[in-house]
Protein backbone atom coordinates (compact mmCIF):
# COMPACT_ATOMS: atom_id res chain seq x y z
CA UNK A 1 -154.41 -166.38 -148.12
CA UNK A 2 -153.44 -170.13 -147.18
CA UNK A 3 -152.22 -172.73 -149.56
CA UNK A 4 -155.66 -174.44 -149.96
CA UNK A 5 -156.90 -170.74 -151.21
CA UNK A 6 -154.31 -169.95 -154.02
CA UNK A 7 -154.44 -173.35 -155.10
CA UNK A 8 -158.51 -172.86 -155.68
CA UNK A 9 -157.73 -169.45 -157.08
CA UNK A 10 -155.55 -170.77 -160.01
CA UNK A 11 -157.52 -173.63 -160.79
CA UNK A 12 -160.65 -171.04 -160.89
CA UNK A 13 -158.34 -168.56 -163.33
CA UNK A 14 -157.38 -171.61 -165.18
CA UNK A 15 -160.66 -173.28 -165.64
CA UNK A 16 -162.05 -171.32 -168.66
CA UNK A 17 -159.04 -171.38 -170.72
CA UNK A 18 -158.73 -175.71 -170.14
CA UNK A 19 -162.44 -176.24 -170.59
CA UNK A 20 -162.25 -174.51 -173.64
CA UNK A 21 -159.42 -176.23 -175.00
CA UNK A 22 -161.01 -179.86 -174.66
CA UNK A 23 -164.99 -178.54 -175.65
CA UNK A 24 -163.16 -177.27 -178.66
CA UNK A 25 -160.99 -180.19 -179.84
CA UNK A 26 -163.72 -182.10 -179.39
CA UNK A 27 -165.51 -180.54 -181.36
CA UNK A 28 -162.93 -180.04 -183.97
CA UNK A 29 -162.33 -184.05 -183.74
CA UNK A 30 -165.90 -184.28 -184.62
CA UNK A 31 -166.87 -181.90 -187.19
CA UNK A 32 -163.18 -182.67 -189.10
CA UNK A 33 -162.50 -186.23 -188.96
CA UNK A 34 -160.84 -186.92 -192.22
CA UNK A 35 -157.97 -184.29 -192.08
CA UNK A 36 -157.68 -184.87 -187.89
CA UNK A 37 -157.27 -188.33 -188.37
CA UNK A 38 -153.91 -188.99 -187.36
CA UNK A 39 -153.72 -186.21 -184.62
CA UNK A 40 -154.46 -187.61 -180.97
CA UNK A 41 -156.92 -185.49 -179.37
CA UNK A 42 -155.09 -184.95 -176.28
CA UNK A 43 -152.74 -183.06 -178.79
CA UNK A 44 -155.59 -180.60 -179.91
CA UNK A 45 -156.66 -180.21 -176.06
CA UNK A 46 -153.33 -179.73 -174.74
CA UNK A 47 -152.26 -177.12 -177.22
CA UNK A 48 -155.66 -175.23 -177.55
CA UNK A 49 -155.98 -175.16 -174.14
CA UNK A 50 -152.47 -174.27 -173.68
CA UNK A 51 -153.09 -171.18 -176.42
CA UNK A 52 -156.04 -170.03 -174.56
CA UNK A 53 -154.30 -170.51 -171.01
CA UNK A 54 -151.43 -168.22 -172.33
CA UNK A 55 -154.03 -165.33 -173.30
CA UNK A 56 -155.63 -165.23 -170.54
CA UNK A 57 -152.69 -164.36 -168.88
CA UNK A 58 -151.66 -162.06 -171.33
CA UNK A 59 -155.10 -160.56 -170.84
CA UNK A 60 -155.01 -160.28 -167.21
CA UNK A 61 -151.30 -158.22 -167.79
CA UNK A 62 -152.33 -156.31 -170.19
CA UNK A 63 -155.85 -154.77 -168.78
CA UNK A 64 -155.02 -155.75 -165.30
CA UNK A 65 -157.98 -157.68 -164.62
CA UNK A 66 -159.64 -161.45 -164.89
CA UNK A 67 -162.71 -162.00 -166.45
CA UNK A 68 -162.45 -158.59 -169.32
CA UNK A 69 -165.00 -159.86 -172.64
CA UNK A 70 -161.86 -158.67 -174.20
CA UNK A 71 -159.53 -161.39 -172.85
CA UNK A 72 -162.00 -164.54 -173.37
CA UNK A 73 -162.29 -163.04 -176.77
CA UNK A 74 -158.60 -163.39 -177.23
CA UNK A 75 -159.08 -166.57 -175.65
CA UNK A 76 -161.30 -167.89 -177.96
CA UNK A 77 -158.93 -166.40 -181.32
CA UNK A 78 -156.10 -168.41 -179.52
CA UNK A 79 -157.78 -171.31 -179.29
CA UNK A 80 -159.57 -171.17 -183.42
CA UNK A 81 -155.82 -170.35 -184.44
CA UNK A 82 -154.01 -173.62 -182.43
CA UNK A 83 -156.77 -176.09 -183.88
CA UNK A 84 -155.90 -173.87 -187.29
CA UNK A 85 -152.63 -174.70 -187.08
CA UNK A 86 -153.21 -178.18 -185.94
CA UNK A 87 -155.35 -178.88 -189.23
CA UNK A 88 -153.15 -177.41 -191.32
CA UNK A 89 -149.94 -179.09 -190.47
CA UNK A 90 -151.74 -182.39 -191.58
């Protein structure tokens, strides 16, 4: 495996974790304007999508794999509980 390879292969691992990090801060930006107000959105993105990056790697140590239904369900948990926190903290 070359350089050019691994570098496709992370952004590939990484891809579902980012793109649901900004779908969902938009989408918390939108639905909760008045208490997200003051909160940049490339906060929410960076820090869901950093919560969802983190377990999908914990998912791929723990079972072994990428791509378990268990580990974009974590994924997803990670991601409700940043933007939770996020909204909360306001």
């Amino acid at each position: 495996m070359n350089f050019l390879d691994l570098f496709w292969h992370i952004c590939d691992f990484a891809a579902p974790a980012i793109l649901l990090g900004v779908i969902s801060a938009t989408a918390a930006k939108w639905l909760w304007r008045g208490p997200l107000r003051t909160v940049p959105w490339i906060h929410l993105g960076c820090s869901a999508a950093a919560a969802s990056l983190l377990a999908c790697i914990a998912g791929l140590v723990i079972t072994g794999r990428d791509g378990k239904m268990v580990t974009y369900a974590a994924m997803v948990l990670a991601c409700a509980i940043s933007l939770w926190w996020r909204m909360r903290g306001r």
